[in-house]
C-alpha atoms as a PDB file:
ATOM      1  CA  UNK A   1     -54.342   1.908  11.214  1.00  0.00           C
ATOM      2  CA  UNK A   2     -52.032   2.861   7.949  1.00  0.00           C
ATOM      3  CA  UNK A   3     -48.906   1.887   6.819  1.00  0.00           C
ATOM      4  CA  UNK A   4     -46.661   2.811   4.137  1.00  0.00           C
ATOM      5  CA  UNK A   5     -48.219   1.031   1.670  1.00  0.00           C
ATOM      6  CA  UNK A   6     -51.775   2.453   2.164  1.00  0.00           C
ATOM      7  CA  UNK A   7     -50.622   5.553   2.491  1.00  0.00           C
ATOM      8  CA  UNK A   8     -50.420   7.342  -0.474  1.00  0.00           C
ATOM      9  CA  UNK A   9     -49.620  11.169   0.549  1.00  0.00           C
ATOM     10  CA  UNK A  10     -49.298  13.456   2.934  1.00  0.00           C
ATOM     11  CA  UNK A  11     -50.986  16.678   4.845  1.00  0.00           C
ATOM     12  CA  UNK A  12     -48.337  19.170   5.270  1.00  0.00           C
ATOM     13  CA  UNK A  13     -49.434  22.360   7.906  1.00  0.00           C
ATOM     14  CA  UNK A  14     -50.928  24.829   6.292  1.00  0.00           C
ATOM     15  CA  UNK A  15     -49.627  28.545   7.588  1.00  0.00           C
ATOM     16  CA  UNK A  16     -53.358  29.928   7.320  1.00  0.00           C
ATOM     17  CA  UNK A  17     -56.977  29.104   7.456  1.00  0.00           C
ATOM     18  CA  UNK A  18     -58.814  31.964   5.375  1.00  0.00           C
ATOM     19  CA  UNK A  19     -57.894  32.768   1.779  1.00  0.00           C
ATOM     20  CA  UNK A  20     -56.815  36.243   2.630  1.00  0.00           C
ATOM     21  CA  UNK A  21     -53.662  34.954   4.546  1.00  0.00           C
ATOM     22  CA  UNK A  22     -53.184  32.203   2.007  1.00  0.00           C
ATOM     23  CA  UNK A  23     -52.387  34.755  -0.652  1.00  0.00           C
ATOM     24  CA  UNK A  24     -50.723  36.823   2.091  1.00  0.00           C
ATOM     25  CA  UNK A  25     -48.629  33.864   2.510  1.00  0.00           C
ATOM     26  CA  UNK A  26     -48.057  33.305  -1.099  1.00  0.00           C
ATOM     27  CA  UNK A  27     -47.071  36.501  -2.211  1.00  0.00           C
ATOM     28  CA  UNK A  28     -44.593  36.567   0.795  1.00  0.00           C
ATOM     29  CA  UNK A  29     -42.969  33.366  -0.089  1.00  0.00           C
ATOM     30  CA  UNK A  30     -42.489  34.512  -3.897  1.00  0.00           C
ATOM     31  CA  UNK A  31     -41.016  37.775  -2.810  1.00  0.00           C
ATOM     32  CA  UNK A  32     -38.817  35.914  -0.640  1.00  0.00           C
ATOM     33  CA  UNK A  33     -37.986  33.177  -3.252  1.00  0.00           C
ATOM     34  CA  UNK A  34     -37.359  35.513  -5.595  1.00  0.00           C
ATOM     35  CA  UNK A  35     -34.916  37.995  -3.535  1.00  0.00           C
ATOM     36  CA  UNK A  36     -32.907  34.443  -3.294  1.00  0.00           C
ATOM     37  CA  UNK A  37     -33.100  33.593  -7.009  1.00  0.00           C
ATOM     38  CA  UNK A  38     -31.563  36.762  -7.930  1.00  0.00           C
ATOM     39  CA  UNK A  39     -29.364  37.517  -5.026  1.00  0.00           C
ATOM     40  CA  UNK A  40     -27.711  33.584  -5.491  1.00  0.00           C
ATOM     41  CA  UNK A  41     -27.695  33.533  -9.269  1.00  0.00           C
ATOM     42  CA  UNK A  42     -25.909  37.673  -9.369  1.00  0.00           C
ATOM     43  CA  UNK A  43     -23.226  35.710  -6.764  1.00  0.00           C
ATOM     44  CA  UNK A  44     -22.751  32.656  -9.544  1.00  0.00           C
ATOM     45  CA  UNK A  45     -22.758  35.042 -12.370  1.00  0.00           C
ATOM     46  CA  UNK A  46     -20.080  37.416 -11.079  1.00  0.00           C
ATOM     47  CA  UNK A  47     -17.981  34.774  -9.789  1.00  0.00           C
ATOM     48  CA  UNK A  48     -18.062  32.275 -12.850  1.00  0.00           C
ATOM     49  CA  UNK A  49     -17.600  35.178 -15.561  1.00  0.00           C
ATOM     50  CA  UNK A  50     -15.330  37.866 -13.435  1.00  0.00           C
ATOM     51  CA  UNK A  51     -11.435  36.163 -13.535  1.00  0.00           C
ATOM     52  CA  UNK A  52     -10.836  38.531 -10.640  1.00  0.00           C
ATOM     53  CA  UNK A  53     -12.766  36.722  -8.773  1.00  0.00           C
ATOM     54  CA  UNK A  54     -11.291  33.023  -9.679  1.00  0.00           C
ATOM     55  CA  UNK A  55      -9.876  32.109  -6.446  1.00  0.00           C
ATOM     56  CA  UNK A  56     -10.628  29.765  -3.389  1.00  0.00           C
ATOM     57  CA  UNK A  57     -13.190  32.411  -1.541  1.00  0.00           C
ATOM     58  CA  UNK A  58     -15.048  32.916  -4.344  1.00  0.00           C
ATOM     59  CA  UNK A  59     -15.346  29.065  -5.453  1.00  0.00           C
ATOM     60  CA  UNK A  60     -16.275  28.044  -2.519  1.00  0.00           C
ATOM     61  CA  UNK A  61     -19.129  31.060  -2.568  1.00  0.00           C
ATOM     62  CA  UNK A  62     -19.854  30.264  -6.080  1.00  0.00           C
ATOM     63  CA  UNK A  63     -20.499  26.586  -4.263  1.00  0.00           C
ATOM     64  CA  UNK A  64     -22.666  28.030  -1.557  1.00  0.00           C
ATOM     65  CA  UNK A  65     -24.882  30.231  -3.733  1.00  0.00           C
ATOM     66  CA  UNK A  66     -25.710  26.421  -5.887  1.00  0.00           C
ATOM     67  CA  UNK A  67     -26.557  25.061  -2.502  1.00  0.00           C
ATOM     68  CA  UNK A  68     -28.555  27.801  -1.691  1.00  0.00           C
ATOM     69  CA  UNK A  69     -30.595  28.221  -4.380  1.00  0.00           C
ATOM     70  CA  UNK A  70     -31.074  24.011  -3.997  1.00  0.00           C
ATOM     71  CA  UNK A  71     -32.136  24.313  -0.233  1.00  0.00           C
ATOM     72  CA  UNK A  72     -35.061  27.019  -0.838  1.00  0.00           C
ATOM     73  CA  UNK A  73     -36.005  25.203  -3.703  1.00  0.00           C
ATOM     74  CA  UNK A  74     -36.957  22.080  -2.063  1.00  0.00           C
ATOM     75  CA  UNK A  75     -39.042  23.698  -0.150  1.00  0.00           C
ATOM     76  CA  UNK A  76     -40.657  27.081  -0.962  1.00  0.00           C
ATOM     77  CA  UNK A  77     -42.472  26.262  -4.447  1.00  0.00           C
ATOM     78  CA  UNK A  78     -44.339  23.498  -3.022  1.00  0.00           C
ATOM     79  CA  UNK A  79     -45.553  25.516   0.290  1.00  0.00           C
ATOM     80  CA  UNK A  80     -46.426  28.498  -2.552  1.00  0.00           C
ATOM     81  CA  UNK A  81     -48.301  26.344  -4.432  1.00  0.00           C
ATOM     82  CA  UNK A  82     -50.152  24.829  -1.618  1.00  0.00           C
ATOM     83  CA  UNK A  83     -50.978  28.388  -0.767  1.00  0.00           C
ATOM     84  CA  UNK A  84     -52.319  29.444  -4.068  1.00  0.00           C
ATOM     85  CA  UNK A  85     -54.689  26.390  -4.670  1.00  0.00           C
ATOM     86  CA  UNK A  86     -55.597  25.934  -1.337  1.00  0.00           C
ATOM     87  CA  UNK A  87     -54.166  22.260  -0.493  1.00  0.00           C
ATOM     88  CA  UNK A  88     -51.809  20.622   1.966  1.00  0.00           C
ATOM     89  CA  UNK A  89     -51.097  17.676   0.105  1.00  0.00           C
ATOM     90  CA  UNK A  90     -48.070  16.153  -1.363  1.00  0.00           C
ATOM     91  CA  UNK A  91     -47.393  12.813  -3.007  1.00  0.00           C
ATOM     92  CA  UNK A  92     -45.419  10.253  -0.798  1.00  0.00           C
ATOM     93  CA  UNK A  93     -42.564  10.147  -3.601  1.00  0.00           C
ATOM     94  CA  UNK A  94     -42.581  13.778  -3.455  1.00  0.00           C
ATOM     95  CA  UNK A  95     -42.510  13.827   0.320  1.00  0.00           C
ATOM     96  CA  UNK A  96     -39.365  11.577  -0.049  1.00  0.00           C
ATOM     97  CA  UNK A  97     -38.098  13.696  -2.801  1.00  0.00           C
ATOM     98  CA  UNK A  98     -38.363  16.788  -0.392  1.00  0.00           C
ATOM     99  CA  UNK A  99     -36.550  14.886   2.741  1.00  0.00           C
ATOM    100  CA  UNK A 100     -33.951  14.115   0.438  1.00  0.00           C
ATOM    101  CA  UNK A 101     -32.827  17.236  -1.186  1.00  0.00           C
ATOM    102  CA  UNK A 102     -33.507  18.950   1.585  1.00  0.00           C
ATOM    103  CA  UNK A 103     -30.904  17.090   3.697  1.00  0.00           C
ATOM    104  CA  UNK A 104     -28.422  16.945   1.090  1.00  0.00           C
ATOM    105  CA  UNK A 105     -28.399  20.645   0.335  1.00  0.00           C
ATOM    106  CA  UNK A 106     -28.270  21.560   4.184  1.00  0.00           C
ATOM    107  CA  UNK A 107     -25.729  19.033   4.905  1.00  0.00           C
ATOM    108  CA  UNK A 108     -23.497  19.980   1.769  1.00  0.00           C
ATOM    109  CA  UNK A 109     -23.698  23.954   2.585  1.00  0.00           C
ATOM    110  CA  UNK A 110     -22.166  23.156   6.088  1.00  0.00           C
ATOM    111  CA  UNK A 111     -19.666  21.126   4.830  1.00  0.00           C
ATOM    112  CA  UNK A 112     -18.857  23.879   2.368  1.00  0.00           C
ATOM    113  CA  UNK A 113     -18.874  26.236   5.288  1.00  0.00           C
ATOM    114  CA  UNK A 114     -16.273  24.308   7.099  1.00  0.00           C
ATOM    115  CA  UNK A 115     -14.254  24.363   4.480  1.00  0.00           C
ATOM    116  CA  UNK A 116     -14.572  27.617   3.752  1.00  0.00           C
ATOM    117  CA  UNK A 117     -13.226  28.641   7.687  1.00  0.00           C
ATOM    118  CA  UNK A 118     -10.476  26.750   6.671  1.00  0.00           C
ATOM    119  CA  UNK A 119      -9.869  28.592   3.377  1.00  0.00           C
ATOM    120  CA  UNK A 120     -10.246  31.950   5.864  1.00  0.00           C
ATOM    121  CA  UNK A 121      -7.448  30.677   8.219  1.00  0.00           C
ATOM    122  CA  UNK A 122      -5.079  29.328   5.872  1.00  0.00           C
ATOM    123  CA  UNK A 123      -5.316  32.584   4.241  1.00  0.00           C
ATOM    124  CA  UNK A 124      -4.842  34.682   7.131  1.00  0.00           C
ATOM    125  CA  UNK A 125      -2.397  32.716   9.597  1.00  0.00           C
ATOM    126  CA  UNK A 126      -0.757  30.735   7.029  1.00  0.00           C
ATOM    127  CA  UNK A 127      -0.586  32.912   3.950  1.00  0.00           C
ATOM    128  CA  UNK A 128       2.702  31.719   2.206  1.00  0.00           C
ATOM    129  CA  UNK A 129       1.418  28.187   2.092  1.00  0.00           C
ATOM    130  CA  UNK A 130      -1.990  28.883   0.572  1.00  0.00           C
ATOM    131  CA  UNK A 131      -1.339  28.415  -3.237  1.00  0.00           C
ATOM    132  CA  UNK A 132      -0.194  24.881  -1.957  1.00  0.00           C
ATOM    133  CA  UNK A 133      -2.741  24.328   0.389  1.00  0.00           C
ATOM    134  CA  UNK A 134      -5.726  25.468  -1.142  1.00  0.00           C
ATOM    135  CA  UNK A 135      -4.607  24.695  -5.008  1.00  0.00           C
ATOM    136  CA  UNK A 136      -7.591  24.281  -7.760  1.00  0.00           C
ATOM    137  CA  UNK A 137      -7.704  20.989  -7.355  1.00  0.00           C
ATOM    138  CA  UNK A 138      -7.826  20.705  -3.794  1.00  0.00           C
ATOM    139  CA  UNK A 139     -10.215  23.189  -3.751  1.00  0.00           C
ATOM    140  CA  UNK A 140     -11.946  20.971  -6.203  1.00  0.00           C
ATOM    141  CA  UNK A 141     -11.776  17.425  -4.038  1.00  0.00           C
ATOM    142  CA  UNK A 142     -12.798  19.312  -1.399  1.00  0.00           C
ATOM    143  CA  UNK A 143     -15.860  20.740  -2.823  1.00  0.00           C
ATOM    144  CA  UNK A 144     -16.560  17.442  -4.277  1.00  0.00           C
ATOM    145  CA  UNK A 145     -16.405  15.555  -0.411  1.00  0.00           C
ATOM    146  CA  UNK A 146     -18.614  18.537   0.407  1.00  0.00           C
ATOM    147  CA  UNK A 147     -21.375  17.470  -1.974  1.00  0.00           C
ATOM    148  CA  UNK A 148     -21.067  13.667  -2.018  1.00  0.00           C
ATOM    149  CA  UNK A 149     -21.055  13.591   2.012  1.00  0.00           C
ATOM    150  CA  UNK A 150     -24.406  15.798   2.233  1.00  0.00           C
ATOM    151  CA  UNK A 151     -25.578  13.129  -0.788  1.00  0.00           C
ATOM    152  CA  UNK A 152     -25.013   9.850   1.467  1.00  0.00           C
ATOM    153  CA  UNK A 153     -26.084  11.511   4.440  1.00  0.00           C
ATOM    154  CA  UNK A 154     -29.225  12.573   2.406  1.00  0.00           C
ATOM    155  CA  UNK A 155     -29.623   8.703   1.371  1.00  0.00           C
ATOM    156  CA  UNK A 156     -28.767   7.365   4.708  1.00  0.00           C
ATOM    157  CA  UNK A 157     -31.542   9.487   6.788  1.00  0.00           C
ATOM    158  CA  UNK A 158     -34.069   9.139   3.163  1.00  0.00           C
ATOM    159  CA  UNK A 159     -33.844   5.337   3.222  1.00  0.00           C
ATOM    160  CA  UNK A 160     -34.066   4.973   6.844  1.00  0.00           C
ATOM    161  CA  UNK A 161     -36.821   7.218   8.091  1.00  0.00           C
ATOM    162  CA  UNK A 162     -39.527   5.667   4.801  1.00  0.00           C
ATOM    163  CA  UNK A 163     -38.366   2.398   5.595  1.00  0.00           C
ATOM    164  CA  UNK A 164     -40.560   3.032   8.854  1.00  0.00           C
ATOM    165  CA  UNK A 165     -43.780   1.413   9.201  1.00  0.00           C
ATOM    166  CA  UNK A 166     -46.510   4.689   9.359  1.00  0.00           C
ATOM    167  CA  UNK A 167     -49.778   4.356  11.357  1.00  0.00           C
ATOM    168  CA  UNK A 168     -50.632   7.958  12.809  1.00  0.00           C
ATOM    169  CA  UNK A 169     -52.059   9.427  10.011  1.00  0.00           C
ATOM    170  CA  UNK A 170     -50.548  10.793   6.977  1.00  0.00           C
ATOM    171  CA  UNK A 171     -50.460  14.463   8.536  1.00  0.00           C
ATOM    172  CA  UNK A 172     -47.013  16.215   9.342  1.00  0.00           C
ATOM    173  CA  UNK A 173     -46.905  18.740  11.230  1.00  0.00           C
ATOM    174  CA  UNK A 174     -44.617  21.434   9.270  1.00  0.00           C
ATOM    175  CA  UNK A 175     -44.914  23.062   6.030  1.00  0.00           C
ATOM    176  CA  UNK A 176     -42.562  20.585   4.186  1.00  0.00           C
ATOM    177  CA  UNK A 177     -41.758  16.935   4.865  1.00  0.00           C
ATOM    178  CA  UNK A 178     -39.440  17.223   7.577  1.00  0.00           C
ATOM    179  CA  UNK A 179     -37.773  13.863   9.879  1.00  0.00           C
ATOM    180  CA  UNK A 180     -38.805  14.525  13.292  1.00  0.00           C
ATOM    181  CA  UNK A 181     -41.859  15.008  11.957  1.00  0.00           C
ATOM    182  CA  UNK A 182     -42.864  12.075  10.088  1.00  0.00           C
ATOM    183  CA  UNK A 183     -41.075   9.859  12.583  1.00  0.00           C
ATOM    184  CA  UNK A 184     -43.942  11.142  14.847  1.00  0.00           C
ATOM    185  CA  UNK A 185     -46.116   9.024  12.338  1.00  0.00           C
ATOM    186  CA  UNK A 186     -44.279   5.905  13.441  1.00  0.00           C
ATOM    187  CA  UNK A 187     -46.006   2.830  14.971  1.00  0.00           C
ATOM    188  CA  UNK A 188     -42.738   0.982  16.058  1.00  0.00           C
ATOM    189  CA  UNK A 189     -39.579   1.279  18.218  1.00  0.00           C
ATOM    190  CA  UNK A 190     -37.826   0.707  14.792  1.00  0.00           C
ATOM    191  CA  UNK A 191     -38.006   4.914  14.501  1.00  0.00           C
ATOM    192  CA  UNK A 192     -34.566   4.921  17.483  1.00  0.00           C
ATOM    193  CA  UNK A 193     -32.789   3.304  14.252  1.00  0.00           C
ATOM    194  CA  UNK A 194     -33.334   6.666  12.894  1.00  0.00           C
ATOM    195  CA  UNK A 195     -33.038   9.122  16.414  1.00  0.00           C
ATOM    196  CA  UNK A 196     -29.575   7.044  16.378  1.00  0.00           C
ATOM    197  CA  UNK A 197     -28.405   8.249  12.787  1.00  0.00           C
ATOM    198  CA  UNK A 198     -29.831  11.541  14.019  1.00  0.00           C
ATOM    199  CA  UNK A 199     -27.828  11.813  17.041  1.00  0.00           C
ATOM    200  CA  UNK A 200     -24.560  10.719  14.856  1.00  0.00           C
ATOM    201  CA  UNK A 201     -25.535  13.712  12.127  1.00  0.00           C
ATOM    202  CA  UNK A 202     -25.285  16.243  15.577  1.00  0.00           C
ATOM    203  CA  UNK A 203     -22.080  15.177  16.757  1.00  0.00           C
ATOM    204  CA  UNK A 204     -20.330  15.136  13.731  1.00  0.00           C
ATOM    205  CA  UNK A 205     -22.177  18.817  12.966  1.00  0.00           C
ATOM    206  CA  UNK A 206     -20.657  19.870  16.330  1.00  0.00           C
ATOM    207  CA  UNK A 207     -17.295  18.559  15.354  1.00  0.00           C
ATOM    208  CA  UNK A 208     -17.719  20.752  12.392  1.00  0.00           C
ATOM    209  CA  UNK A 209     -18.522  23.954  14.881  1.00  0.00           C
ATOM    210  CA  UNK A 210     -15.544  23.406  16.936  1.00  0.00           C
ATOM    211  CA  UNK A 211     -13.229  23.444  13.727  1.00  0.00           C
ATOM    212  CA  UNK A 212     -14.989  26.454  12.829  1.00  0.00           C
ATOM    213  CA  UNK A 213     -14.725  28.101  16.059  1.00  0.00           C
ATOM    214  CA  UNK A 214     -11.150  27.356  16.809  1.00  0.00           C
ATOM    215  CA  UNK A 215     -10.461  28.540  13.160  1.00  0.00           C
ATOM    216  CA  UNK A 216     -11.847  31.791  13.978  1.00  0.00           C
ATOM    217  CA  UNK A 217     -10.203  32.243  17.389  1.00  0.00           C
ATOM    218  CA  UNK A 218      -6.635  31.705  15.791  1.00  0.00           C
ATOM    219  CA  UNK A 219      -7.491  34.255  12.698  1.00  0.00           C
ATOM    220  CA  UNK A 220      -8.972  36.727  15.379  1.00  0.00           C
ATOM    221  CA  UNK A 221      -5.799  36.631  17.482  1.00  0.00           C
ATOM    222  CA  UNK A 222      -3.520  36.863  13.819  1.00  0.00           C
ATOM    223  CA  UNK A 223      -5.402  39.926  12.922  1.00  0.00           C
ATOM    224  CA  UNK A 224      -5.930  41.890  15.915  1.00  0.00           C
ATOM    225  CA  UNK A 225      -1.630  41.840  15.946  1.00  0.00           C
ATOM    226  CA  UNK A 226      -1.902  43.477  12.377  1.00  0.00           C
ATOM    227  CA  UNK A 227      -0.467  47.041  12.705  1.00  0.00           C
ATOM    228  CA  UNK A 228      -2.408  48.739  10.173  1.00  0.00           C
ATOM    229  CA  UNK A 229      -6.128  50.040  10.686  1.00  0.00           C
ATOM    230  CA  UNK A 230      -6.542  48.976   6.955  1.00  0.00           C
ATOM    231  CA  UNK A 231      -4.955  45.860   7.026  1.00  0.00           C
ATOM    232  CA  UNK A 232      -7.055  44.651  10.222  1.00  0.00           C
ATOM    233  CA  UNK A 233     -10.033  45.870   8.146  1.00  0.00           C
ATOM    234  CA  UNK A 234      -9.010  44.419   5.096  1.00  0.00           C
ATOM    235  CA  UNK A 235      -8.861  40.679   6.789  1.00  0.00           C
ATOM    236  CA  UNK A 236     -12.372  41.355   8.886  1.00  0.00           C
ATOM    237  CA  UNK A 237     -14.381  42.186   5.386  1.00  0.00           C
ATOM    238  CA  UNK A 238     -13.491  38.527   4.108  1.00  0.00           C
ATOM    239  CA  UNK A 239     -13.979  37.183   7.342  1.00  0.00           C
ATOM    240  CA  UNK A 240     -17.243  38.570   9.039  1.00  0.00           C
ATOM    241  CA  UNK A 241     -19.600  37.949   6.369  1.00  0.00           C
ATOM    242  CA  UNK A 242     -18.737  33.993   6.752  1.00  0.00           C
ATOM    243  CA  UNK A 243     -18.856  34.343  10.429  1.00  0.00           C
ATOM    244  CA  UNK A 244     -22.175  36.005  10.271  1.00  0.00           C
ATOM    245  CA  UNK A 245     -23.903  33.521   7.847  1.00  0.00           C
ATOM    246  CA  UNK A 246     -22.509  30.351   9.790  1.00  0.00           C
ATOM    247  CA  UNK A 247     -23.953  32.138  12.852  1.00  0.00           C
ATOM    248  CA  UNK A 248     -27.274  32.359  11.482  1.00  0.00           C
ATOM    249  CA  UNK A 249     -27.049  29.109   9.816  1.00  0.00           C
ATOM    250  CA  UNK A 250     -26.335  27.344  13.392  1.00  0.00           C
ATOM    251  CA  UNK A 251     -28.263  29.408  15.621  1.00  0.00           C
ATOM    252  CA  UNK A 252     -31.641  28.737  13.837  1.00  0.00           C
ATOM    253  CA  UNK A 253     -31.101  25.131  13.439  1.00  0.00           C
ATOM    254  CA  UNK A 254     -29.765  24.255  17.048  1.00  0.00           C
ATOM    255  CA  UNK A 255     -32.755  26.540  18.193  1.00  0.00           C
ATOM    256  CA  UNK A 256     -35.563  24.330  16.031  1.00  0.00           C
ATOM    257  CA  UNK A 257     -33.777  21.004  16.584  1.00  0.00           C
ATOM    258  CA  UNK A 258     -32.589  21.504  19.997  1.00  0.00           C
ATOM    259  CA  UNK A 259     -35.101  23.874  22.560  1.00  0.00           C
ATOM    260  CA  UNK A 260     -36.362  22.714  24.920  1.00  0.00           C
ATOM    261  CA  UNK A 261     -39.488  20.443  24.489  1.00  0.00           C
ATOM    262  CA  UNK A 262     -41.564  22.729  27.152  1.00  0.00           C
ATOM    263  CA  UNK A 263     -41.261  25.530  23.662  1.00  0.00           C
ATOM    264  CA  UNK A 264     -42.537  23.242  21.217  1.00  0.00           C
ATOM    265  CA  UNK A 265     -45.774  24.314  19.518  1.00  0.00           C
ATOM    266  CA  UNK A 266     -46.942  24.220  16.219  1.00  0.00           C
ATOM    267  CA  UNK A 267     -47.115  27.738  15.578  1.00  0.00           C
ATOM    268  CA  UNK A 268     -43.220  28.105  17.145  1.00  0.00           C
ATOM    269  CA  UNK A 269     -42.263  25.341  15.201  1.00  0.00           C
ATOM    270  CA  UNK A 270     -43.295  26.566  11.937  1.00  0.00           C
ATOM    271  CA  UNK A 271     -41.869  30.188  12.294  1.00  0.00           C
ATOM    272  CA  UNK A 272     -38.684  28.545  13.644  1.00  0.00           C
ATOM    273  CA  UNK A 273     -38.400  26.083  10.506  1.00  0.00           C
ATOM    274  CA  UNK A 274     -39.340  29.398   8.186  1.00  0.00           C
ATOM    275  CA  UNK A 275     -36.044  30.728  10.327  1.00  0.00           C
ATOM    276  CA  UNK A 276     -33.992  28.108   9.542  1.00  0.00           C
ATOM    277  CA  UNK A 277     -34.790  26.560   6.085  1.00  0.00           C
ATOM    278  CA  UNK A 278     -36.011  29.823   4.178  1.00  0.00           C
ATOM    279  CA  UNK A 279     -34.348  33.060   6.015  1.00  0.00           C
ATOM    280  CA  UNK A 280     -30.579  32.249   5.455  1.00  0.00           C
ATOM    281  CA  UNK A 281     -30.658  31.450   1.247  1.00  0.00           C
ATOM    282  CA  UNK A 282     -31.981  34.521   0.820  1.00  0.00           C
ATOM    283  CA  UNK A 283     -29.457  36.850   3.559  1.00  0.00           C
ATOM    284  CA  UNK A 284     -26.788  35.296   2.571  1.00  0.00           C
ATOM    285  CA  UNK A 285     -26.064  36.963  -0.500  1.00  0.00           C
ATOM    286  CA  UNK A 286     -26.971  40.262   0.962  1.00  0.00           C
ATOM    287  CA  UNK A 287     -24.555  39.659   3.860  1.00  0.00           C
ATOM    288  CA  UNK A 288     -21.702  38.381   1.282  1.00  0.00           C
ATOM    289  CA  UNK A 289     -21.869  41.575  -0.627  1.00  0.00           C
ATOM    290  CA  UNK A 290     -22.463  44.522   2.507  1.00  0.00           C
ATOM    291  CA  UNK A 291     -18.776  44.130   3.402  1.00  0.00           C
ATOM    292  CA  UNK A 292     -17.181  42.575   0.421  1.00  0.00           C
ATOM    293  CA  UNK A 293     -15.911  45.763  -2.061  1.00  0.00           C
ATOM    294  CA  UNK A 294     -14.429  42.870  -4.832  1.00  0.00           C
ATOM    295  CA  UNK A 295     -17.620  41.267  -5.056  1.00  0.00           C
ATOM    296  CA  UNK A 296     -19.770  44.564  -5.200  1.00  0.00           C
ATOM    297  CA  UNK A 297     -17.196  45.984  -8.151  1.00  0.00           C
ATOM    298  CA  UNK A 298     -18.010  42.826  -9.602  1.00  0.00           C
ATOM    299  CA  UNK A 299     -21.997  43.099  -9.555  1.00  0.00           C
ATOM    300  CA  UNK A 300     -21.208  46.705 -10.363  1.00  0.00           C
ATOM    301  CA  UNK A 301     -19.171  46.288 -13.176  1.00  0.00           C
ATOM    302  CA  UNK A 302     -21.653  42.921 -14.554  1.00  0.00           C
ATOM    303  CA  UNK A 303     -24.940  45.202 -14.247  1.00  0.00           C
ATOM    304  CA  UNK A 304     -23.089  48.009 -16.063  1.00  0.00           C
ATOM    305  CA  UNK A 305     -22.187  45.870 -18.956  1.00  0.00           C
ATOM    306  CA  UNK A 306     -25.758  44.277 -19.167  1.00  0.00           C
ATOM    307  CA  UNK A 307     -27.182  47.678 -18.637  1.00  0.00           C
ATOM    308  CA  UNK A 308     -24.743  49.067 -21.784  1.00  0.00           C
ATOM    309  CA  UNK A 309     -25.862  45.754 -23.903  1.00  0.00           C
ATOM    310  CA  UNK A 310     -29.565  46.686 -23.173  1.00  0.00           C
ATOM    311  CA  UNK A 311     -29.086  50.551 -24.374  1.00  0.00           C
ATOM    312  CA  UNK A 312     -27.082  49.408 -27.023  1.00  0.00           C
ATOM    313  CA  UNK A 313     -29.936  46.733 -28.466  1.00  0.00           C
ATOM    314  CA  UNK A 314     -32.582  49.708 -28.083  1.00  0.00           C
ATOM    315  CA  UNK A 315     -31.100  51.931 -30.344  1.00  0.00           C
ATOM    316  CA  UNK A 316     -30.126  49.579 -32.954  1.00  0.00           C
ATOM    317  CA  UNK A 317     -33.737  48.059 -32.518  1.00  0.00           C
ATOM    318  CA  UNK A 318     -35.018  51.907 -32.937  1.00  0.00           C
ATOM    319  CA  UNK A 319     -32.759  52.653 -35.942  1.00  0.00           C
ATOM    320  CA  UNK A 320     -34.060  49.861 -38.043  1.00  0.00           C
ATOM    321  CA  UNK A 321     -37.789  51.057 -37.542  1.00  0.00           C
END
């Protein structure tokens, strides 16, 4: 028997055995971790130094790319370093640590996204009253209600679920500190407090789907009544790539929160949580930029400039030799 004051850290899953697929795993993760450092922070550099880009759409990107970059960081550098010195331990306060960003990041960045379907159908269906509807400072409070409700959801679900008493062991069965998991580690009925919150967290993410959804069916039947090929196709480049990353972002977390318990394994539930908490920071940039020409003249125009800079610095350094 253990509790939470004996126990002192945890045993995350490790994704391999021999030390062949621990590096393999490493140097997979770091590829990974690094296509999402550069693909987010190219996304925040464009849109904080480009004034063309100074509008709702892109502040709320600019927004996403932070929370992004937040969310993979919670998680990946630990399971990398875990890899590389062979270890599945982390530090109770860390465990903590990693429950609560992680929630607040993934809770902010779908509160961002459901503001951001809003930003899409004022623009679309309601287009002479977006300067007053989506001003800079309401764009502003509203990114701000983003953040501080993922924050207070993080503390709510933090302070509840290690408030538990623990006496299954110290080992979680996931490659980061994850709630269902660690409420497995409960020895009391006190863990429904927490199923509760968790059931509350669904319904009002579903509330946030079915604004999304009904968003999108009103801007679908606006733009399929545009005459013009181009102007249909202008409206579907800012709209698709949104659509796309809310449908990953939904479909992998209602699959690893919500299958069927006759699916669960630990093998499936790793690859699923990979799916879910690692796949999307690093797509999303790549499926902001396919379809969106303002953003890639942007990137363009930024790597051109730093590209000139460099050229420039080499010569100047070679002339003074």
């Amino acid at each position: 028997m253990c509790n939470n004051s004996s126990i002192t850290e945890f045993l995350l899953l490790a994704f391999a055995d021999t030390r062949q697929l621990q590096l393999l795993h490493f140097w997979l993760f770091l590829g990974i971790y690094l296509a999402a450092l550069l693909g987010n922070g190219l996304i925040i550099t464009a849109v904080a130094c480009d004034h063309r880009l100074h509008t709702p759409m892109y502040f709320f990107l600019l927004n996403l790319s932070l929370l992004d970059l937040g969310s993979i960081s919670t998680t990946v550098p630990k399971s990398m370093a875990n890899s590389l010195w062979d270890s599945r331990a982390i530090s109770y306060g860390g465990c903590a640590a990693q429950v609560f960003f992680f929630l607040f990041f993934i809770a902010a960045e779908y509160c961002v996204l459901t503001i951001m379907a809003y930003d899409r159908y004022v623009a679309i269906c309601k287009p002479l009253h977006y300067g007053t509807l989506l001003g800079s400072r309401a764009c502003v409070h509203m990114a701000a209600a983003a953040w501080a409700s993922g924050f207070l959801n993080a503390v709510m679900h933090t302070a509840n679920t290690f408030s538990l008493p623990l006496c299954q062991g110290n080992a979680v069965d996931q490659f980061f500190c994850e709630i269902p998991q660690i409420l497995k580690l409960s020895c009391s009925r006190s863990y429904l407090r927490e199923v509760g919150l968790l059931v509350l967290s669904v319904y009002l993410a579903f509330g946030c789907f079915v604004f999304i959804f009904f968003s999108y069916v009103q801007i679908f039947r606006v733009v399929l009544r545009i005459p013009s090929e181009q102007g249909r196709h202008k409206a579907f480049s800012t709209c698709l790539p949104h659509l796309a990353v809310v449908s990953l972002f939904v479909s992998t977390g209602m699959f690893a929160y919500l299958k069927p318990p006759s699916l669960t394994s630990p093998v499936l539930d790793l690859l699923v949580a990979v799916l879910y908490s690692v796949v999307p920071p690093a797509v999303n940039p790549l499926l902001y930029s396919m379809r969106n020409q303002e953003l890639k003249d942007a990137l363009w125009k930024m790597m051109s400039e730093c590209f000139s800079e460099a050229i420039t610095c080499l010569f100047s350094f070679a002339e003074h030799l």
